[in-house]
N, C-alpha and C. Protein backbone atom coordinates (compact mmCIF):
# COMPACT_ATOMS: atom_id res chain seq x y z
N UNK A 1 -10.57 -16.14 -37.18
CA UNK A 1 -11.28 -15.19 -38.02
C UNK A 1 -12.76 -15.12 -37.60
N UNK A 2 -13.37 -14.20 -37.72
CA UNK A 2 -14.61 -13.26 -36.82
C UNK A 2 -15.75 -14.47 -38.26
N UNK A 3 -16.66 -15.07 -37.96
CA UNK A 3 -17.79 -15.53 -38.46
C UNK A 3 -18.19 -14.18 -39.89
N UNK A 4 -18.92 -14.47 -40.97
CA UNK A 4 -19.50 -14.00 -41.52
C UNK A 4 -20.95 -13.52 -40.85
N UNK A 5 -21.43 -11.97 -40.96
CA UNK A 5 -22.14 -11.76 -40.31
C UNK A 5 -23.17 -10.50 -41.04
N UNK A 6 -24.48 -9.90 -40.50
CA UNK A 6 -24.37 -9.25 -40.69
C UNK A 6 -25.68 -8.23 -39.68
N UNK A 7 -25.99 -7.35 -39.10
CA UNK A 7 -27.00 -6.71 -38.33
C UNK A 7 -28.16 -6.65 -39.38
N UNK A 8 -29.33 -6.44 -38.38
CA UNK A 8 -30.46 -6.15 -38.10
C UNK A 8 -30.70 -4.89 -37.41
N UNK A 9 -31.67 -3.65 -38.01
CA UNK A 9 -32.39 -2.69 -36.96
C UNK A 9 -33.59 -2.23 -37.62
N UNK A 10 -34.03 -2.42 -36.97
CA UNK A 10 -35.85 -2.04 -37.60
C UNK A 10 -36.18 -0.56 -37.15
N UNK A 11 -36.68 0.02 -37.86
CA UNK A 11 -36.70 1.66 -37.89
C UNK A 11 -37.01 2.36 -36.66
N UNK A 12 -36.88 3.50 -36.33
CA UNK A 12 -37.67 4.00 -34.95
C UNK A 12 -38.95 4.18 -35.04
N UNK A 13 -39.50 5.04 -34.29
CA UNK A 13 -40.85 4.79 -33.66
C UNK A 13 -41.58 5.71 -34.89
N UNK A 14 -43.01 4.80 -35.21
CA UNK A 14 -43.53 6.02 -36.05
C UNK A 14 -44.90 6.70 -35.79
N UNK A 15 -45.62 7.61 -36.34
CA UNK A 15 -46.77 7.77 -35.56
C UNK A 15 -47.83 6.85 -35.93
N UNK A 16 -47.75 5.73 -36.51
CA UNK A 16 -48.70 4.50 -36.30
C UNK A 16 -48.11 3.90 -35.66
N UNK A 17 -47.11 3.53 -35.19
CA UNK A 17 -46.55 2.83 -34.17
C UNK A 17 -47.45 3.14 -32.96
N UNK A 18 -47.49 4.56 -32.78
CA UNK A 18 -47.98 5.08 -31.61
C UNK A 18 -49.24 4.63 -31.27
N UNK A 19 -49.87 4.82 -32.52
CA UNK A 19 -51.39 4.51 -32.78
C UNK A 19 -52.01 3.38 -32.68
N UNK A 20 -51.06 2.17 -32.69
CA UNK A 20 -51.38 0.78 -32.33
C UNK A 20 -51.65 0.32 -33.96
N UNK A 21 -51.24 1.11 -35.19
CA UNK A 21 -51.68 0.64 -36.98
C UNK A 21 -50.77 -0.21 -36.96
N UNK A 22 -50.79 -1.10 -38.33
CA UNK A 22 -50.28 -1.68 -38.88
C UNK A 22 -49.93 -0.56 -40.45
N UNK A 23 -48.34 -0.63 -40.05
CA UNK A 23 -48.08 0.56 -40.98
C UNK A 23 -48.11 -0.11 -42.30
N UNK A 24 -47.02 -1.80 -42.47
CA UNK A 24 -47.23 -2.03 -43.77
C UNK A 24 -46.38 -1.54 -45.03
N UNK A 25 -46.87 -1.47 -46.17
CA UNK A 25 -46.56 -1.27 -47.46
C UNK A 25 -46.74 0.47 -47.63
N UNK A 26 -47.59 1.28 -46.45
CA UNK A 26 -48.00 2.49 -46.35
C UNK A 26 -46.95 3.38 -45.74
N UNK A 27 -46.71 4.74 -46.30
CA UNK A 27 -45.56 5.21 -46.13
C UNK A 27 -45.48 6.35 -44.89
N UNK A 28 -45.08 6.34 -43.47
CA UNK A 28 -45.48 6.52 -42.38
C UNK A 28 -44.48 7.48 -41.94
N UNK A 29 -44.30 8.37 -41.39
CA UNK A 29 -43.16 9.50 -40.87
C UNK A 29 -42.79 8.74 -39.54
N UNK A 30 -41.85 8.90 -39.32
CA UNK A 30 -40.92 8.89 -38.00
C UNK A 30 -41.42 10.05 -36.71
N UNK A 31 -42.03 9.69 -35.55
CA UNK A 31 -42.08 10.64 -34.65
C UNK A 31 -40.95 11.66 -33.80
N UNK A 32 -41.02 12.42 -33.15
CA UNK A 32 -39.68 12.76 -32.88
C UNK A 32 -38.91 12.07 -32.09
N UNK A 33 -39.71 11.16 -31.34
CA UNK A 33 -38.74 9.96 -31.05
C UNK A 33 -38.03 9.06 -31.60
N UNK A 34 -38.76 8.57 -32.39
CA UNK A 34 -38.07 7.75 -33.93
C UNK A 34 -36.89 8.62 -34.14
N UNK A 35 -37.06 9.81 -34.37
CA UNK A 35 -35.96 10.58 -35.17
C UNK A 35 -34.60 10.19 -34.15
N UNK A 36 -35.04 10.43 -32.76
CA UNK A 36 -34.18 10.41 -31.16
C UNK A 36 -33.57 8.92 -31.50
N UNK A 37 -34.64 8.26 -31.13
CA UNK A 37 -33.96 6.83 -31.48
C UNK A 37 -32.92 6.63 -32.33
N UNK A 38 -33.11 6.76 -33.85
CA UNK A 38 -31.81 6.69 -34.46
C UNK A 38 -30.73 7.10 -34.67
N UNK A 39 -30.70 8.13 -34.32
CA UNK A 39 -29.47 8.94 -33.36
C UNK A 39 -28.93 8.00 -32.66
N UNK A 40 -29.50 8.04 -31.66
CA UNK A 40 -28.92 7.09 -30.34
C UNK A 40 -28.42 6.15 -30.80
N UNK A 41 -29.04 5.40 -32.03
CA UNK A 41 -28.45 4.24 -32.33
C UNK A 41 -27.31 3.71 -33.44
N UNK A 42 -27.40 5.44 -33.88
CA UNK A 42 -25.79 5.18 -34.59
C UNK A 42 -24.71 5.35 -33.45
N UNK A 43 -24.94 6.07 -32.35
CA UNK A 43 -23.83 6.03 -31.13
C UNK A 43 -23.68 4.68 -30.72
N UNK A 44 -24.72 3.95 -30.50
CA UNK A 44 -24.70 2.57 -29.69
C UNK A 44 -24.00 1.68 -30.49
N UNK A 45 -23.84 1.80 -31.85
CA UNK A 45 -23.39 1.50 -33.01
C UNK A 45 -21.71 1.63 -32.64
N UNK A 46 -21.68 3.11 -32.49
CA UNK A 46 -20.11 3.77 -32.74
C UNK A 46 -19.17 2.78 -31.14
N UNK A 47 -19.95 3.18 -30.26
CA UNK A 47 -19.43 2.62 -29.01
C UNK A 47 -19.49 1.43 -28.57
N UNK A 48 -20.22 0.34 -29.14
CA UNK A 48 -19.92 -0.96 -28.85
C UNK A 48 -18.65 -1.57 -30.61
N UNK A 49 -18.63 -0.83 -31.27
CA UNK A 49 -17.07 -0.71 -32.10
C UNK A 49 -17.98 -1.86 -33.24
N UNK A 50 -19.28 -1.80 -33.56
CA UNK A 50 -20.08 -2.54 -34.68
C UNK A 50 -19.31 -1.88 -36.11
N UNK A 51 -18.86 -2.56 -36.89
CA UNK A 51 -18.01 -2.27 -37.82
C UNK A 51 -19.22 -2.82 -39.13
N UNK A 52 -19.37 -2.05 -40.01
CA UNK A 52 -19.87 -2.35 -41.14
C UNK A 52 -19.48 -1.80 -42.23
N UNK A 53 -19.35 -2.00 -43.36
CA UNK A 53 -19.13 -1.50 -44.46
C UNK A 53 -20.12 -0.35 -45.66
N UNK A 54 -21.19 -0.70 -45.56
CA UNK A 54 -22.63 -0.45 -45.36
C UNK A 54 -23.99 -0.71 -45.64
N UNK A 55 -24.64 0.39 -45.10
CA UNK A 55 -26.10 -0.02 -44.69
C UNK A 55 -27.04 0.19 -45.67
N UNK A 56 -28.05 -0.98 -45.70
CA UNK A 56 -28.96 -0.94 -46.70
C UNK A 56 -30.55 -1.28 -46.42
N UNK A 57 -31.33 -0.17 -46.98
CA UNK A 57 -32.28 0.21 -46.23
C UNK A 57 -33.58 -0.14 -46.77
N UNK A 58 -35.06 0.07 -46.24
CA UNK A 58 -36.10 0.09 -47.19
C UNK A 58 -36.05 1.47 -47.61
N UNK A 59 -36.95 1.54 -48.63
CA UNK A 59 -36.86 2.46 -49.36
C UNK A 59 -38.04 3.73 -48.36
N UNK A 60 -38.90 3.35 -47.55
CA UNK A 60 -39.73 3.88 -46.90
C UNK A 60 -39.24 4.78 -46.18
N UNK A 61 -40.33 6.02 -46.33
CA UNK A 61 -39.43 7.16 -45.20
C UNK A 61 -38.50 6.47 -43.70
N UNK A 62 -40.23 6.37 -43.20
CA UNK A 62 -39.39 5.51 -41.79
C UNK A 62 -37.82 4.62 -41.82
N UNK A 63 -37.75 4.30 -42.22
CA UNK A 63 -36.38 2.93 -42.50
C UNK A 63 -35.39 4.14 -43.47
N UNK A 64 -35.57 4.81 -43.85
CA UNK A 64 -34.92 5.69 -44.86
C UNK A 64 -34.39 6.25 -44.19
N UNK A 65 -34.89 7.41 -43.36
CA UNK A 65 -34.87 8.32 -42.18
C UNK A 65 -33.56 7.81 -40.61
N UNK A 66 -34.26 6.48 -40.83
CA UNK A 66 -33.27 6.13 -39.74
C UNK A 66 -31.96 5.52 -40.38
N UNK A 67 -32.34 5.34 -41.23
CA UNK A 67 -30.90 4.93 -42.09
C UNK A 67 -30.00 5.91 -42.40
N UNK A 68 -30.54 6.98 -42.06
CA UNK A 68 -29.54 8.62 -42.70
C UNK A 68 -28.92 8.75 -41.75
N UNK A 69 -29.90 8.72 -40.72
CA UNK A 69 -29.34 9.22 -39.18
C UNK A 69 -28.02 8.56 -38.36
N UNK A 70 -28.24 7.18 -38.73
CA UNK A 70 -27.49 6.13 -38.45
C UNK A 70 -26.28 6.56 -39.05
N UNK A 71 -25.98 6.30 -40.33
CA UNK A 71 -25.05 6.81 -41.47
C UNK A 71 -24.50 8.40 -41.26
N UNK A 72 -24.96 9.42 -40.65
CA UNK A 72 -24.02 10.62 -40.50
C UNK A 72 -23.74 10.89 -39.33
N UNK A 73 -24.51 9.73 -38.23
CA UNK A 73 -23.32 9.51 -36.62
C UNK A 73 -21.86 8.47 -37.04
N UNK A 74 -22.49 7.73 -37.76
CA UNK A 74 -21.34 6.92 -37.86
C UNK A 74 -20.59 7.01 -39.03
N UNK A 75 -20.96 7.41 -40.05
CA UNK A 75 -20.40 7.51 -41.32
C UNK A 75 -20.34 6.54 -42.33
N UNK A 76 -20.80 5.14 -41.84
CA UNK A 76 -21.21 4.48 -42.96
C UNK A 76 -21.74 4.86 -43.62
N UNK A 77 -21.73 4.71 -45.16
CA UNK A 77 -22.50 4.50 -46.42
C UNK A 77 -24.09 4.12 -46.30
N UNK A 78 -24.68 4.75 -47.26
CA UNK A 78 -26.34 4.04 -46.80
C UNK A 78 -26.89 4.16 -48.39
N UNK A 79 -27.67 2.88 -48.21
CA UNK A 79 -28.27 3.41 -49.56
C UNK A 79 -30.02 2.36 -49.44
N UNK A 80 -30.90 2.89 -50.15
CA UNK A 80 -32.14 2.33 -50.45
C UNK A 80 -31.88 0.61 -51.35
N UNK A 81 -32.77 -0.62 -50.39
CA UNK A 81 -32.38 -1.79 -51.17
C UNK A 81 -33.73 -1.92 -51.41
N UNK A 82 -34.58 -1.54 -52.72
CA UNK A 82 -35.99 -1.83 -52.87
C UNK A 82 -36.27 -3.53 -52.23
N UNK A 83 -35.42 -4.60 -51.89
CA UNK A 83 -36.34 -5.44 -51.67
C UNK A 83 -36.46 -5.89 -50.02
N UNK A 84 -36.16 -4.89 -49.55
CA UNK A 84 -35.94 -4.42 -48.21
C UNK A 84 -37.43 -3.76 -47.64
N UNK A 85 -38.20 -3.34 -48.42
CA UNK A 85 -39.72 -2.99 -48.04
C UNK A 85 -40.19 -3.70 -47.50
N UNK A 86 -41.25 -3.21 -46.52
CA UNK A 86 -42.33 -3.98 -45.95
C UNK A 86 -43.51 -4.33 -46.75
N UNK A 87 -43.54 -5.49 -46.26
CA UNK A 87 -44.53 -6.10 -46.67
C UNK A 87 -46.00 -5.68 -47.02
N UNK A 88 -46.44 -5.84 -48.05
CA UNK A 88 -47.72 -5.07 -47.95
C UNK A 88 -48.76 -6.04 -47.63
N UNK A 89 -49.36 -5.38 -46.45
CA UNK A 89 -50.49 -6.15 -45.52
C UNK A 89 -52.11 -6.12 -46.36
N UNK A 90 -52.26 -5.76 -47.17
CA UNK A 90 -53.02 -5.58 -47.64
C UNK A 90 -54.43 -4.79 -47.27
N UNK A 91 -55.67 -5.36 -46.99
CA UNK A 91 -56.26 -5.57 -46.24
C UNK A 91 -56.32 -4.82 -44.78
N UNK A 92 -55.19 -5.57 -44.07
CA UNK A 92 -54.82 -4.71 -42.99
C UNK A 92 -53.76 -3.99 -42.36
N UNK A 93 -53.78 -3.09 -43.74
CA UNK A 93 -52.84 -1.77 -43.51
C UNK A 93 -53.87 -0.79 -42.69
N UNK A 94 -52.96 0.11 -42.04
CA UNK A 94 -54.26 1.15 -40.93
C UNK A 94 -54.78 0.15 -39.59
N UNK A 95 -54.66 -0.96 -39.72
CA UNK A 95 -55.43 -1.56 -38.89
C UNK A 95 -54.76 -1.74 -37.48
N UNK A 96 -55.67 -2.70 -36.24
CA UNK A 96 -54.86 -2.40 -35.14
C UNK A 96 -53.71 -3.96 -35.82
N UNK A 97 -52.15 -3.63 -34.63
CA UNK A 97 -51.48 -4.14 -34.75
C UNK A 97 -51.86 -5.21 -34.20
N UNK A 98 -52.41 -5.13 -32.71
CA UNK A 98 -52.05 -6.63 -32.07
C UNK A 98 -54.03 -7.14 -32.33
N UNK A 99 -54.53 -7.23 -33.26
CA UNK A 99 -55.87 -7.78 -33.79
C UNK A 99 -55.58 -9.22 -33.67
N UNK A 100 -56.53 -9.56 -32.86
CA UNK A 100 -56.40 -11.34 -33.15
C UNK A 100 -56.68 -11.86 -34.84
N UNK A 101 -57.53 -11.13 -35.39
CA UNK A 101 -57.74 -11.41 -36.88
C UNK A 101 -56.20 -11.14 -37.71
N UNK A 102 -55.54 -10.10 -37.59
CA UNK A 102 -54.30 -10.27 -38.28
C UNK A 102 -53.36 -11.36 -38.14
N UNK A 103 -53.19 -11.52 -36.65
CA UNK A 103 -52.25 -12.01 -35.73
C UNK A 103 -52.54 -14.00 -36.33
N UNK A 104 -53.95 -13.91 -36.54
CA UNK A 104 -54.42 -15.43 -37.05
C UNK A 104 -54.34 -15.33 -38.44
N UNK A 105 -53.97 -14.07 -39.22
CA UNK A 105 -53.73 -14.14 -40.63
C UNK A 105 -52.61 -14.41 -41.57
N UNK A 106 -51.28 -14.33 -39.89
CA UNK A 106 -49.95 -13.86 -40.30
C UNK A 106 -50.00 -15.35 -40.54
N UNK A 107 -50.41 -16.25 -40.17
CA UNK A 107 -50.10 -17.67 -40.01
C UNK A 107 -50.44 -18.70 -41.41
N UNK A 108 -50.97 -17.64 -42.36
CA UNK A 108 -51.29 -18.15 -44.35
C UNK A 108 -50.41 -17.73 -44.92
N UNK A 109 -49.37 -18.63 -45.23
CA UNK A 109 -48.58 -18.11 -45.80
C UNK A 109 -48.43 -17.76 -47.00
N UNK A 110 -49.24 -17.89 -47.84
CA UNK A 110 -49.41 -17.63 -49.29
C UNK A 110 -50.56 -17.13 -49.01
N UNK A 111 -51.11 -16.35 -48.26
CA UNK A 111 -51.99 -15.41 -48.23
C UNK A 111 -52.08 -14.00 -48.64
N UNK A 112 -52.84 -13.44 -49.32
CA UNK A 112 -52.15 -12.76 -50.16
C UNK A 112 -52.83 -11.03 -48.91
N UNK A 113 -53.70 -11.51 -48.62
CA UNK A 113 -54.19 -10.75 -47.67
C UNK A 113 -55.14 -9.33 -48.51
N UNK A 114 -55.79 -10.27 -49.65
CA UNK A 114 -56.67 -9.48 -50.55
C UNK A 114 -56.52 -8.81 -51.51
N UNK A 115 -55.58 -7.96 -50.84
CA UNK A 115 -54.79 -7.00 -52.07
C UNK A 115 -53.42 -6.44 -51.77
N UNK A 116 -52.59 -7.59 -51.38
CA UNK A 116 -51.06 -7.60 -50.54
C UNK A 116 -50.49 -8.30 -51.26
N UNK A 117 -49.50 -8.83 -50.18
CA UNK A 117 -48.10 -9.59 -50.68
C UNK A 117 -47.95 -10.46 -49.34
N UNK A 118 -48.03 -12.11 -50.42
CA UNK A 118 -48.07 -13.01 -49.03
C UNK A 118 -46.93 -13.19 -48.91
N UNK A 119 -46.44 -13.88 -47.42
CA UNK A 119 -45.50 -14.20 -46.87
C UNK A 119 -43.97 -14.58 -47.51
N UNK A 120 -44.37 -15.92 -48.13
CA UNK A 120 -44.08 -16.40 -49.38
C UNK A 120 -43.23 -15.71 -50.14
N UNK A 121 -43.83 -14.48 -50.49
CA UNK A 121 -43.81 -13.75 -51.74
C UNK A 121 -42.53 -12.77 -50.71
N UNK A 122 -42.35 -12.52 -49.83
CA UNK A 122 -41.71 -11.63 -49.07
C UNK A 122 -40.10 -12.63 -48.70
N UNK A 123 -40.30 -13.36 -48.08
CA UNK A 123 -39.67 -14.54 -47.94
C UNK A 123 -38.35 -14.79 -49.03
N UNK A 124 -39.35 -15.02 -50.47
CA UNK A 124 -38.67 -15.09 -51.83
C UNK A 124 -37.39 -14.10 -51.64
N UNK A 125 -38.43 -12.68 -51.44
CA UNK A 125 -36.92 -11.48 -51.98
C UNK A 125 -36.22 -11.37 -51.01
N UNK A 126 -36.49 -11.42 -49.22
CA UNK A 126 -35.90 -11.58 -48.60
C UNK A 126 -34.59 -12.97 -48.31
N UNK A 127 -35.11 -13.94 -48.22
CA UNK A 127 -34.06 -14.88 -48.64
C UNK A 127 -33.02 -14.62 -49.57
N UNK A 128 -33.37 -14.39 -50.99
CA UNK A 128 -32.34 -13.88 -52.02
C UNK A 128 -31.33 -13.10 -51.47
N UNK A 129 -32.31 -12.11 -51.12
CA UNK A 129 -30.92 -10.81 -50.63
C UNK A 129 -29.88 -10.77 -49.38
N UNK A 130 -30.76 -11.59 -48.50
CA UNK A 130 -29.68 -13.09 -47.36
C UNK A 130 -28.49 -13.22 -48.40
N UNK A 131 -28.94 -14.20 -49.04
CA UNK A 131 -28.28 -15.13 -50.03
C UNK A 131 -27.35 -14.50 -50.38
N UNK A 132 -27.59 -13.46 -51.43
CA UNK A 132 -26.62 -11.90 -51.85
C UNK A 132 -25.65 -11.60 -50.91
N UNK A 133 -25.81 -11.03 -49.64
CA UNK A 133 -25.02 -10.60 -48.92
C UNK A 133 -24.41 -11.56 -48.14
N UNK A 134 -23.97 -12.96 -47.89
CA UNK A 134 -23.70 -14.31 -47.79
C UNK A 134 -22.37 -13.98 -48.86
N UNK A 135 -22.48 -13.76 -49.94
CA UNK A 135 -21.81 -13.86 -51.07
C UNK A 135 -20.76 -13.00 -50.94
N UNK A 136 -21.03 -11.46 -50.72
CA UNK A 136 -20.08 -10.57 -50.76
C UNK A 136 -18.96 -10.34 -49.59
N UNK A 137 -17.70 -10.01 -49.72
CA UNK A 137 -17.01 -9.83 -48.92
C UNK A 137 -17.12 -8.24 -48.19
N UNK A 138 -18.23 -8.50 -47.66
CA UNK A 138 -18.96 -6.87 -46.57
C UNK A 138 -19.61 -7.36 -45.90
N UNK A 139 -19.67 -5.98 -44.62
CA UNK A 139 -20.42 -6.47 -43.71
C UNK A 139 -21.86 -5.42 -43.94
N UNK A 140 -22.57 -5.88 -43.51
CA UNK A 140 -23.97 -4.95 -43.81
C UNK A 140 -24.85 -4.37 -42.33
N UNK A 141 -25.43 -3.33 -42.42
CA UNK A 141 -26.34 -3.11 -41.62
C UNK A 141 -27.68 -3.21 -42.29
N UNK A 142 -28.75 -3.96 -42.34
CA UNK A 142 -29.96 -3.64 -42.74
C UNK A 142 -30.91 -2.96 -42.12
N UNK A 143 -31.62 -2.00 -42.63
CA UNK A 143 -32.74 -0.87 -41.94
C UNK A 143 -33.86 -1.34 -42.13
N UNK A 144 -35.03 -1.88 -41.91
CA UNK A 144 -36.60 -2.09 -42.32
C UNK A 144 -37.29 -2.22 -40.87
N UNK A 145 -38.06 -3.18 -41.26
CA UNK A 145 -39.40 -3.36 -40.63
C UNK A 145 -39.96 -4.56 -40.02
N UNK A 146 -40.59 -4.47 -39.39
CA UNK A 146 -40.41 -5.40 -37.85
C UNK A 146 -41.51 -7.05 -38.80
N UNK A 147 -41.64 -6.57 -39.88
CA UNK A 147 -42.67 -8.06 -41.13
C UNK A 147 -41.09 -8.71 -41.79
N UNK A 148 -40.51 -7.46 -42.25
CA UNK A 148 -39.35 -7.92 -42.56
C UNK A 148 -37.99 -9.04 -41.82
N UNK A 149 -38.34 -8.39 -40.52
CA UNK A 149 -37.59 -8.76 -39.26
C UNK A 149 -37.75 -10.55 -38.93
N UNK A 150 -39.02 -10.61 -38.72
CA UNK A 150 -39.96 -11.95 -38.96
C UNK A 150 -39.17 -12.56 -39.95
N UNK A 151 -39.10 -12.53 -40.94
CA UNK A 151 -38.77 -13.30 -42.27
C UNK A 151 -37.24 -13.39 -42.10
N UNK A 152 -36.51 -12.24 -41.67
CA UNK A 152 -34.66 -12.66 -41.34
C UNK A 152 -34.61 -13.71 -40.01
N UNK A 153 -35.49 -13.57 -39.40
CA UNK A 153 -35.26 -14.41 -38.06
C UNK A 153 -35.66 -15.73 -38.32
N UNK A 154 -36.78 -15.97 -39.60
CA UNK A 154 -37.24 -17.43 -39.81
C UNK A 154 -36.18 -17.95 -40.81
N UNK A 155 -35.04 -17.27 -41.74
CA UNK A 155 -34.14 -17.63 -42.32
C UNK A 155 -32.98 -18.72 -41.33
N UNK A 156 -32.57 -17.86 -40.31
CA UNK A 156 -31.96 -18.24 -39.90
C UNK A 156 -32.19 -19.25 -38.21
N UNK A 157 -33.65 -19.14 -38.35
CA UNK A 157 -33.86 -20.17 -36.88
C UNK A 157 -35.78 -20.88 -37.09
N UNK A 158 -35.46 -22.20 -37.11
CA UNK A 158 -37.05 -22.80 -37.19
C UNK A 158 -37.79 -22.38 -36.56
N UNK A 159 -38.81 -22.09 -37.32
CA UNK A 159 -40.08 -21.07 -36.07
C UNK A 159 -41.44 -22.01 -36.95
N UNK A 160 -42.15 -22.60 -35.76
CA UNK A 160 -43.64 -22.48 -36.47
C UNK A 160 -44.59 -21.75 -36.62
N UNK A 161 -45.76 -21.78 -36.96
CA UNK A 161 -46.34 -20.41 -37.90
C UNK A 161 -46.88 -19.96 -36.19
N UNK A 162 -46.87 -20.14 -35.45
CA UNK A 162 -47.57 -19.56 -34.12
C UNK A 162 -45.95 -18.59 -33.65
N UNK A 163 -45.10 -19.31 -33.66
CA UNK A 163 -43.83 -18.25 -33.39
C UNK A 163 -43.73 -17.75 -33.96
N UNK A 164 -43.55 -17.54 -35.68
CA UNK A 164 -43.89 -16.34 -36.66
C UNK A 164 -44.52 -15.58 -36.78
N UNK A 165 -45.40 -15.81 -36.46
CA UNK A 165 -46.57 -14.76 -36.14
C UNK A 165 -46.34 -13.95 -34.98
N UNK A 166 -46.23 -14.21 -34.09
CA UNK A 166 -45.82 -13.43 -32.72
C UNK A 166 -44.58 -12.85 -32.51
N UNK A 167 -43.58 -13.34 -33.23
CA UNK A 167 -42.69 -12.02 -33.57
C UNK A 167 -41.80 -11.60 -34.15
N UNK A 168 -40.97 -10.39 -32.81
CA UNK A 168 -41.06 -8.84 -33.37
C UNK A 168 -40.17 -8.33 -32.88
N UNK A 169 -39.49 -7.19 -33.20
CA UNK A 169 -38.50 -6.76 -32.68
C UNK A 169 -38.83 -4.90 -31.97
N UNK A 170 -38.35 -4.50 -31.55
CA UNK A 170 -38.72 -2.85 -30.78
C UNK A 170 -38.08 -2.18 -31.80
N UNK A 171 -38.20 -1.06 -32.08
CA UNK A 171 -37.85 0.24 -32.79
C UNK A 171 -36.59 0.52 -32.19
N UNK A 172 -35.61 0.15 -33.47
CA UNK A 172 -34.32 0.90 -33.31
C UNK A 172 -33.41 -0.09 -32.54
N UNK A 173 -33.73 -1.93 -32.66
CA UNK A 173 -33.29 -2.95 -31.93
C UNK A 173 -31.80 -3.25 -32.63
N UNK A 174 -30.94 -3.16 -32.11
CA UNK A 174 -29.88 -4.11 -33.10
C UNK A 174 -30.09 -5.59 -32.69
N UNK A 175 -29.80 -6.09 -33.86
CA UNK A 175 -29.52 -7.92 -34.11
C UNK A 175 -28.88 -8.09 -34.49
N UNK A 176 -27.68 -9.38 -34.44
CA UNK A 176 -26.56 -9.39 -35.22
C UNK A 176 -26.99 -11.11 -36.11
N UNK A 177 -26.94 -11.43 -37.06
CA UNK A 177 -27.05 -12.95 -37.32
C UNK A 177 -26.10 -13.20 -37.88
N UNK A 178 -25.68 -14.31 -37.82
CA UNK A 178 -23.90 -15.24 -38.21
C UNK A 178 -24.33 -16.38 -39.15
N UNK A 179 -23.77 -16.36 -40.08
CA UNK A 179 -23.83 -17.26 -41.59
C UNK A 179 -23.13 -17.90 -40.55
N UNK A 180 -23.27 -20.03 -40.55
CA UNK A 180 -22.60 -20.67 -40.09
C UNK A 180 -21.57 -20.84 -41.34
């Protein structure tokens, strides 16, 4: 019998992506590549025979958007999981992505980042909803964001705060992770 499992894909490309921002808790459109991307990646989906039951998304255009797209190549189910949002950076939302000041900020973890949501605090709802879907007899696709991404990858593999911080996944990546 096939492991309990369930994917990872972090949204396509957006126009702060482009821009080098930190998109954040801020609600960002999909470029027309983004849009391209998730297309493509409900096919890559259909043709390597990724079976899910369905997909659950942030509530954010971006992650929303590619979650539709995904869902009417392939026909899975999709729906918005509010605790599936990105993280709000506080502080440095708009800002550049690869800033040594952020990049040395990601590393407080109960940092709240002024007027955000620390790590911690992300961690909490993310873990839970791990936890949740652990529980149910489905398989899931999750849609979000590359803060979010961070926090599923430190669930399931020891990272110290210098590997947490540094990363990240590309726009429109599948991941698969396996409940032992």
């Amino acid at each position: 019998m096939e492991k309990k499992h369930f994917y990872f894909i972090r949204h396509g490309e957006t126009v702060w992506n482009v821009e080098n921002k930190i998109c954040g808790a801020t609600d960002t459109e999909l470029t027309a590549k983004g849009h391209e991307q998730a297309i493509e990646t409900g096919k890559i989906i259909l043709e390597q025979g990724i079976h899910a039951d369905e997909i659950l998304c942030s509530p954010l255009i971006r992650a929303y958007e590619t979650a539709r797209h995904i869902s009417e190549v392939t026909g899975i189910p999709f729906r918005a999981e509010q605790r599936l949002i990105e993280q709000n950076f506080g502080i440095y939302e708009s800002t550049a992505r690869d800033g040594r000041e952020f990049h040395d900020a990601k590393k407080h973890m109960a940092s709240r980042f002024k007027s955000g949501e620390s790590m911690l605090q992300v961690a909490q709802r993310i873990y839970n909803l791990i936890d949740k879907i652990k529980e149910q007899d489905k398989t899931y696709i999750l849609v979000a964001h590359n803060g979010i991404a961070r926090i599923v990858e430190s669930y399931f593999n020891d990272m110290d705060n210098e590997a947490f911080s540094r990363f990240g996944i590309d726009n429109c990546e599948i991941r698969r992770y396996d409940f032992e």
